[in-house]
C-alpha atoms as a PDB file:
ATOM      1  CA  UNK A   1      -7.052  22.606   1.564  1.00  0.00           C
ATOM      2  CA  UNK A   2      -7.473  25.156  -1.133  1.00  0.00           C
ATOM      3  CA  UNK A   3      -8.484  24.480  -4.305  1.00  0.00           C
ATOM      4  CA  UNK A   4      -4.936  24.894  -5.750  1.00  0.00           C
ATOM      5  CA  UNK A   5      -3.232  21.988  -3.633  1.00  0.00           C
ATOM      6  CA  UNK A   6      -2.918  18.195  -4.480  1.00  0.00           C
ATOM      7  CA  UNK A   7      -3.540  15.866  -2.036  1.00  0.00           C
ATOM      8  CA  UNK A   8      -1.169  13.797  -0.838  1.00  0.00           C
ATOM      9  CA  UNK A   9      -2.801  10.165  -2.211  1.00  0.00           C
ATOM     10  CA  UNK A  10      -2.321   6.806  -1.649  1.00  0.00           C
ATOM     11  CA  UNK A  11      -0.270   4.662  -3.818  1.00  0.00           C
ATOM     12  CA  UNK A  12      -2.261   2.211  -6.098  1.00  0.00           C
ATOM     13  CA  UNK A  13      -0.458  -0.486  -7.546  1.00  0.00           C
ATOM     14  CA  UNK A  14      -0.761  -4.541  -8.777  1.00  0.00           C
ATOM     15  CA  UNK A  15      -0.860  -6.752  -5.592  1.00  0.00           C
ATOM     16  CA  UNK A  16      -2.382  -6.611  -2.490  1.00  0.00           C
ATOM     17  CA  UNK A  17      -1.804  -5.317   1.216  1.00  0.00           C
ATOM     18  CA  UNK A  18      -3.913  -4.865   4.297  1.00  0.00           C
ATOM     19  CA  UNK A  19      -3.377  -3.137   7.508  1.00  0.00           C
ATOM     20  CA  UNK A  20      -5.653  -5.190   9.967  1.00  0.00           C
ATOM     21  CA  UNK A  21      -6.108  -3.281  13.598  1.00  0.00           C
ATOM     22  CA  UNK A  22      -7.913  -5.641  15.933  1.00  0.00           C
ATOM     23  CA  UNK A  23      -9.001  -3.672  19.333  1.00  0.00           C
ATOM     24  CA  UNK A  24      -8.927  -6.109  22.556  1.00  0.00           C
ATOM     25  CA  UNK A  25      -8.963  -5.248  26.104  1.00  0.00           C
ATOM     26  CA  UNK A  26      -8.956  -1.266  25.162  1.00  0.00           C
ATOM     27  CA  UNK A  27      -5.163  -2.109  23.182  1.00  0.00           C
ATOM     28  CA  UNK A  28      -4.916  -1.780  19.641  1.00  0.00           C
ATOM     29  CA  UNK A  29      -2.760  -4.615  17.667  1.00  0.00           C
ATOM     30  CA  UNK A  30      -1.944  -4.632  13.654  1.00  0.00           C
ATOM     31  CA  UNK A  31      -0.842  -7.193  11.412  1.00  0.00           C
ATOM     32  CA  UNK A  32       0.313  -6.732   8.249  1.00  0.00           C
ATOM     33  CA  UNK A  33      -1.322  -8.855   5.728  1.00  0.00           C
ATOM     34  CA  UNK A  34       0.969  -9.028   2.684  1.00  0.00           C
ATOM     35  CA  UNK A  35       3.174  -6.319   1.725  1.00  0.00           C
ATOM     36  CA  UNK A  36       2.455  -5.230  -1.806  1.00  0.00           C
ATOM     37  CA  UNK A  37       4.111  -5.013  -5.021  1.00  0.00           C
ATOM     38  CA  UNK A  38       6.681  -2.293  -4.636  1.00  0.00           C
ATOM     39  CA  UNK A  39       9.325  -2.068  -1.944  1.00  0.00           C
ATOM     40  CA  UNK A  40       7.953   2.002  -1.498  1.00  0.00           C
ATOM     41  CA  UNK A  41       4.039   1.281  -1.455  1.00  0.00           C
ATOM     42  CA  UNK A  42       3.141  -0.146   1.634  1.00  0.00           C
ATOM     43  CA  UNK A  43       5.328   2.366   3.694  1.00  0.00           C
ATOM     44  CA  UNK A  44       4.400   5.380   1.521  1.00  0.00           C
ATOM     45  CA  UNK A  45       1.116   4.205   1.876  1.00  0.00           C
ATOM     46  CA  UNK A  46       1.488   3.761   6.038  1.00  0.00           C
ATOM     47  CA  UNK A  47       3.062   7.448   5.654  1.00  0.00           C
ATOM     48  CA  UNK A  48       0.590   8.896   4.125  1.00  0.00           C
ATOM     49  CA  UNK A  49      -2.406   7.547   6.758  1.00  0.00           C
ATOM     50  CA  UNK A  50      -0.540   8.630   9.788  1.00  0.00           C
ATOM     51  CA  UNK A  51       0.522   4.982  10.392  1.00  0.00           C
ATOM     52  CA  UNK A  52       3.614   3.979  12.160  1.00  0.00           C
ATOM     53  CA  UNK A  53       5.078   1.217  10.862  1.00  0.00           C
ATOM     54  CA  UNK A  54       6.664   0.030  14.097  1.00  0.00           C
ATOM     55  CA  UNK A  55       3.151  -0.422  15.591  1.00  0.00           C
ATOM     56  CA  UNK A  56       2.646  -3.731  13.415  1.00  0.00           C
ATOM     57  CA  UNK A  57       3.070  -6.718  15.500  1.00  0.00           C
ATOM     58  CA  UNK A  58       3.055  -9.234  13.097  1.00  0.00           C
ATOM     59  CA  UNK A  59       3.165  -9.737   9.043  1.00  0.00           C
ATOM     60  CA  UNK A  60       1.278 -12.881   7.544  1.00  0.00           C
ATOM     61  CA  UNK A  61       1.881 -13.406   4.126  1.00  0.00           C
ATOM     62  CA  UNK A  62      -0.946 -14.778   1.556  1.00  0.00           C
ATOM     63  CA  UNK A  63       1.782 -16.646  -0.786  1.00  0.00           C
ATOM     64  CA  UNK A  64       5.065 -16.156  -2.014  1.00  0.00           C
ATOM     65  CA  UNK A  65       4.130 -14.274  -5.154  1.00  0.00           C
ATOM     66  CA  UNK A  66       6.163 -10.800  -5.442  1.00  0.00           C
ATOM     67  CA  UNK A  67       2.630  -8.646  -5.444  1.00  0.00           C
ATOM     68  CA  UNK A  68       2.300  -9.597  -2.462  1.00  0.00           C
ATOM     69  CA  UNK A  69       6.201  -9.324  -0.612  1.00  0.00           C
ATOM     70  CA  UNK A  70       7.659  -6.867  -1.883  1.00  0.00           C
ATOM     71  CA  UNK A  71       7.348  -4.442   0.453  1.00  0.00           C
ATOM     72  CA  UNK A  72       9.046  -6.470   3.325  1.00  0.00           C
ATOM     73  CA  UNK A  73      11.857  -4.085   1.628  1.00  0.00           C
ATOM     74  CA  UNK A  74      10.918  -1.095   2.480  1.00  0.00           C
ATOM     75  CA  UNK A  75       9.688  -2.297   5.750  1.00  0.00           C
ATOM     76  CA  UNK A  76      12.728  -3.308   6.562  1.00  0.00           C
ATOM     77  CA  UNK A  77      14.693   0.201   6.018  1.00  0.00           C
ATOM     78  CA  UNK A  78      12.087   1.897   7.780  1.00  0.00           C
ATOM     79  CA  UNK A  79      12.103  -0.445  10.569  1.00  0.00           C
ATOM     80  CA  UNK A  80      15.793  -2.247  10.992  1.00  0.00           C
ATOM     81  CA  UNK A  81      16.183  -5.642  12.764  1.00  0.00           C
ATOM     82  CA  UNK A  82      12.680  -6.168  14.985  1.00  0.00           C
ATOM     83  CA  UNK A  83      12.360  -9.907  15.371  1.00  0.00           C
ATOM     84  CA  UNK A  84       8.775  -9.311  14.048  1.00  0.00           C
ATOM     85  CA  UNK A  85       7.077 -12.458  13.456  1.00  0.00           C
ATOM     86  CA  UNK A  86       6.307 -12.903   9.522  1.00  0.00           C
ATOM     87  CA  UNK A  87       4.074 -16.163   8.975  1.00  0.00           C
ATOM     88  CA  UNK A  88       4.374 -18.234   5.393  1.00  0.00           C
ATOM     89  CA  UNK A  89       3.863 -21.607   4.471  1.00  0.00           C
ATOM     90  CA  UNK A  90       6.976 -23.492   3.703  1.00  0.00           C
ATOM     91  CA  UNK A  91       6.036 -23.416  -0.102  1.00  0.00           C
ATOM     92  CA  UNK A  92       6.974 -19.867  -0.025  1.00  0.00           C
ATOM     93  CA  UNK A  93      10.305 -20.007  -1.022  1.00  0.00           C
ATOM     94  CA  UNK A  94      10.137 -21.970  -4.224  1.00  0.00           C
ATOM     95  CA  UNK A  95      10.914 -20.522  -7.232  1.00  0.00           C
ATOM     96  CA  UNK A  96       8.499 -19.523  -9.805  1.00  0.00           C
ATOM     97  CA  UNK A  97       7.588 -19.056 -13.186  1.00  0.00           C
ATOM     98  CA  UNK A  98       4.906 -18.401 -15.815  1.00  0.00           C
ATOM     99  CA  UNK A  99       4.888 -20.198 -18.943  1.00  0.00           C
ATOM    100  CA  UNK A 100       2.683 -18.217 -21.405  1.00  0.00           C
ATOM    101  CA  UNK A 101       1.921 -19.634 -24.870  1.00  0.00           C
ATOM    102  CA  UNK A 102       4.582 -18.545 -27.791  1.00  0.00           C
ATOM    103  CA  UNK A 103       7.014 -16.831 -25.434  1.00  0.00           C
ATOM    104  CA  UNK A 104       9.813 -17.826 -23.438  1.00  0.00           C
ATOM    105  CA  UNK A 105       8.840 -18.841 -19.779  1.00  0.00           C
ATOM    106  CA  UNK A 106       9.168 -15.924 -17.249  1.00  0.00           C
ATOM    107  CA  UNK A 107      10.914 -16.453 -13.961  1.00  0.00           C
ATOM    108  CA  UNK A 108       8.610 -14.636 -10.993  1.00  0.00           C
ATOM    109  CA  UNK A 109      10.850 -12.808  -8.324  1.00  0.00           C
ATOM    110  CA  UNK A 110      11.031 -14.338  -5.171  1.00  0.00           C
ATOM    111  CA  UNK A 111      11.918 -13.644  -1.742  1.00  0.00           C
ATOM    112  CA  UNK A 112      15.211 -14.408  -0.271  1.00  0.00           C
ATOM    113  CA  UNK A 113      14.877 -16.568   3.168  1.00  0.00           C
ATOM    114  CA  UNK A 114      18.157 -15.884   4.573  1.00  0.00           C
ATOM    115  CA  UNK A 115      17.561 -12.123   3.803  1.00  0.00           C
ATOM    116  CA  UNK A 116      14.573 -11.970   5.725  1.00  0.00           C
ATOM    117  CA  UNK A 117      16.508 -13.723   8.829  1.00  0.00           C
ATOM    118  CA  UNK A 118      19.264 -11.886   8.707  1.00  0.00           C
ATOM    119  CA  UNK A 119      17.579  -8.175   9.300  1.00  0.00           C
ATOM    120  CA  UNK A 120      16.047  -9.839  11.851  1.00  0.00           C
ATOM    121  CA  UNK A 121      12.399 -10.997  10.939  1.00  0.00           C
ATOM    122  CA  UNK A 122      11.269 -13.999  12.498  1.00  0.00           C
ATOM    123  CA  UNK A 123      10.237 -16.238   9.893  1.00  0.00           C
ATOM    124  CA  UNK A 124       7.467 -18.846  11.061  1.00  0.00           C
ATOM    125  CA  UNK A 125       6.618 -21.609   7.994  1.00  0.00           C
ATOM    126  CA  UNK A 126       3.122 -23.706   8.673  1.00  0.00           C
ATOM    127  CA  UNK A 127       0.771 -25.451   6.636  1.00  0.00           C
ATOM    128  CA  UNK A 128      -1.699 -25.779   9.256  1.00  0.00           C
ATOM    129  CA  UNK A 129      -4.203 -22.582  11.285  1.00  0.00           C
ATOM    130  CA  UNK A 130      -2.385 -20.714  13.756  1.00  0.00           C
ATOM    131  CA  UNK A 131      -3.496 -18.085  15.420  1.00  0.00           C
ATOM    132  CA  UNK A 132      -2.214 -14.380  16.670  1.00  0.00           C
ATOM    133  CA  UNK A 133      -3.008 -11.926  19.633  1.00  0.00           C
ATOM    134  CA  UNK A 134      -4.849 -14.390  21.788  1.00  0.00           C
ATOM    135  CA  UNK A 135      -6.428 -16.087  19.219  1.00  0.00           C
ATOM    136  CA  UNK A 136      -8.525 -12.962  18.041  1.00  0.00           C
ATOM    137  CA  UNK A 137      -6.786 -13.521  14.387  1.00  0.00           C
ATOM    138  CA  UNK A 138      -6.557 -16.927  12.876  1.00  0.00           C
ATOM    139  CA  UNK A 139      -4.212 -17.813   9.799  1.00  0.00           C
ATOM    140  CA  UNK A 140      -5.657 -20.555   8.447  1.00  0.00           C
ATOM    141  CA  UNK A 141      -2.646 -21.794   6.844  1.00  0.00           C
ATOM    142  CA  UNK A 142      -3.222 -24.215   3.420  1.00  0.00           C
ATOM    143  CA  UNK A 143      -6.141 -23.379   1.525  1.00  0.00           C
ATOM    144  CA  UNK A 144      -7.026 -26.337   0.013  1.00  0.00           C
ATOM    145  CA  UNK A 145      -8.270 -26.292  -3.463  1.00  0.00           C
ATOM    146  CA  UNK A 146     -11.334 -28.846  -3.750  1.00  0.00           C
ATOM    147  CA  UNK A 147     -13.594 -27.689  -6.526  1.00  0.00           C
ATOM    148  CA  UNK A 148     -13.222 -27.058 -10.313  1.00  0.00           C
ATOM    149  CA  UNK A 149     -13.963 -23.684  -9.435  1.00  0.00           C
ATOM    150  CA  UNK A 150     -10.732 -22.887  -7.811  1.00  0.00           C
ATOM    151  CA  UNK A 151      -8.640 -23.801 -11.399  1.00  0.00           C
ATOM    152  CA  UNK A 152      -4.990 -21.678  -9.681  1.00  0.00           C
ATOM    153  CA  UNK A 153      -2.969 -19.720 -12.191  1.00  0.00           C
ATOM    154  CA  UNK A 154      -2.877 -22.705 -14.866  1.00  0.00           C
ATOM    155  CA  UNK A 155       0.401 -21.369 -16.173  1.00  0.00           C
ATOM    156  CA  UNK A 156       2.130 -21.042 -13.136  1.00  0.00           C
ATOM    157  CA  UNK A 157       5.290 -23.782 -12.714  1.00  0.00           C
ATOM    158  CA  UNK A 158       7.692 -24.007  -9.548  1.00  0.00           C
ATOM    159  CA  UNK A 159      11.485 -25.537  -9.326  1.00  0.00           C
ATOM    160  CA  UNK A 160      10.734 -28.845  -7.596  1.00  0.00           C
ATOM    161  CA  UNK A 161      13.067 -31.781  -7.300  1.00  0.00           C
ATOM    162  CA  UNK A 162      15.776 -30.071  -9.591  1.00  0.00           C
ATOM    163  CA  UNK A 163      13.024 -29.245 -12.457  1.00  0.00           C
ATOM    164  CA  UNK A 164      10.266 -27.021 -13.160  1.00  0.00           C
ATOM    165  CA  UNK A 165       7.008 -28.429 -12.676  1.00  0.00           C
ATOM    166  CA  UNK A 166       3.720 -27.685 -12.876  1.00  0.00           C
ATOM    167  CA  UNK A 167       2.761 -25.682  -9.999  1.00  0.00           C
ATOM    168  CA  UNK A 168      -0.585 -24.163 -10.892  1.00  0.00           C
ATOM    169  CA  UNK A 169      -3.275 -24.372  -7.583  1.00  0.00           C
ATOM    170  CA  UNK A 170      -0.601 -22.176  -5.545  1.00  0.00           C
ATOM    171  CA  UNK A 171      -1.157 -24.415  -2.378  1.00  0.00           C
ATOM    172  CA  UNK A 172       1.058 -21.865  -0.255  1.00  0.00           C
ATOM    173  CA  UNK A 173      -1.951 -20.088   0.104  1.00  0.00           C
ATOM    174  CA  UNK A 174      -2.995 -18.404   3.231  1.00  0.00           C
ATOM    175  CA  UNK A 175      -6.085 -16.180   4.677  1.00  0.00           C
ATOM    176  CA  UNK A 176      -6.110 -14.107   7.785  1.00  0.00           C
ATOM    177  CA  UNK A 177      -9.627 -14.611   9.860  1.00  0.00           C
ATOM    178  CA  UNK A 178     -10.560 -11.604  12.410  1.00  0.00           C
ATOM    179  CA  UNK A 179     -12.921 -12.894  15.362  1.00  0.00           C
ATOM    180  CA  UNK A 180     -15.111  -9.666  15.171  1.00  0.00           C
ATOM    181  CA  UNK A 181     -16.925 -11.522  17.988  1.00  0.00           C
ATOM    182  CA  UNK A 182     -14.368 -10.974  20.818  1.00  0.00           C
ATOM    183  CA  UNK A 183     -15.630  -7.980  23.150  1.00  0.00           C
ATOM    184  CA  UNK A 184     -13.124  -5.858  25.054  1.00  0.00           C
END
């Protein structure tokens, strides 16, 4: 590169999204781990690193909050119907909104279920640990919120039971564990 050229950088953007690449047996497998904020990002982003997005076996999302699904768009016209697994908790769905003091409440975007099954995703709802690619990845389903410490997003409500309620410890959360101990 001279001096005079830009290089061609990654996007940077509110939310979150991880390429994971576990090696086992001399093979290479991916999962996704949440898609972003943007429905470019994540592919532009996969573009960018030499990345092909068909390689991904698997998406697990965290929660259902937009920063972190987004990208299932632009996954999906890059990719077309797959029947790629995408792991949520049930509570994914549910609609959302932040009430912030003084101003009206603000609905969160959400992701549409029969969209996602209709390109062709396989959606897969849990609350409890499963585990992908031999058990070498473990979602570990609800994270349950036991200490003061873990206080949510305290303005956070969800459409439950025909009303909105308050919905602030976000208990459709999920992490993605990588057994780093597993030897080819």
């Amino acid at each position: 590169m001279t001096d005079r050229e830009v290089p061609d950088a990654l996007i940077a953007e509110h939310g979150f999204s991880m390429l994971v690449t576990v090696s086992k047996a001399g093979h290479e497998h991916r999962v996704l781990f949440d898609a972003g904020a943007s429905p470019d990002g994540v592919v532009e982003n996969m573009r960018r690193l030499d990345v092909d997005p068909s390689s991904i076996e698997a998406i697990v999302c965290s929660h259902g909050h937009f920063d972190h699904t987004a990208g299932l768009d632009g996954l999906l016209r890059v990719l077309g119907p797959t029947g790629m697994p995408v792991l949520i908790h049930p509570h994914f769905w549910r609609r959302r909104r932040a009430v912030f003091p003084g101003r009206a409440p603000m609905e969160l975007p959400t992701t549409s279920a029969t969209a996602l099954r209709e390109v062709g995703f396989d959606i897969i709802e849990s609350q409890q640990p499963s585990f992908l690619l031999d058990r070498s990845v473990l979602i570990t389903g609800e994270v349950p919120r036991v200490s003061g410490y873990e206080p949510g997003f305290p303005i956070q409500q969800a459409w439950i039971d025909a009303a909105w309620q308050p919905d602030p410890l976000v208990l459709d959360d999920q992490a993605l564990i990588v057994n780093v101990r597993d030897k080819d």
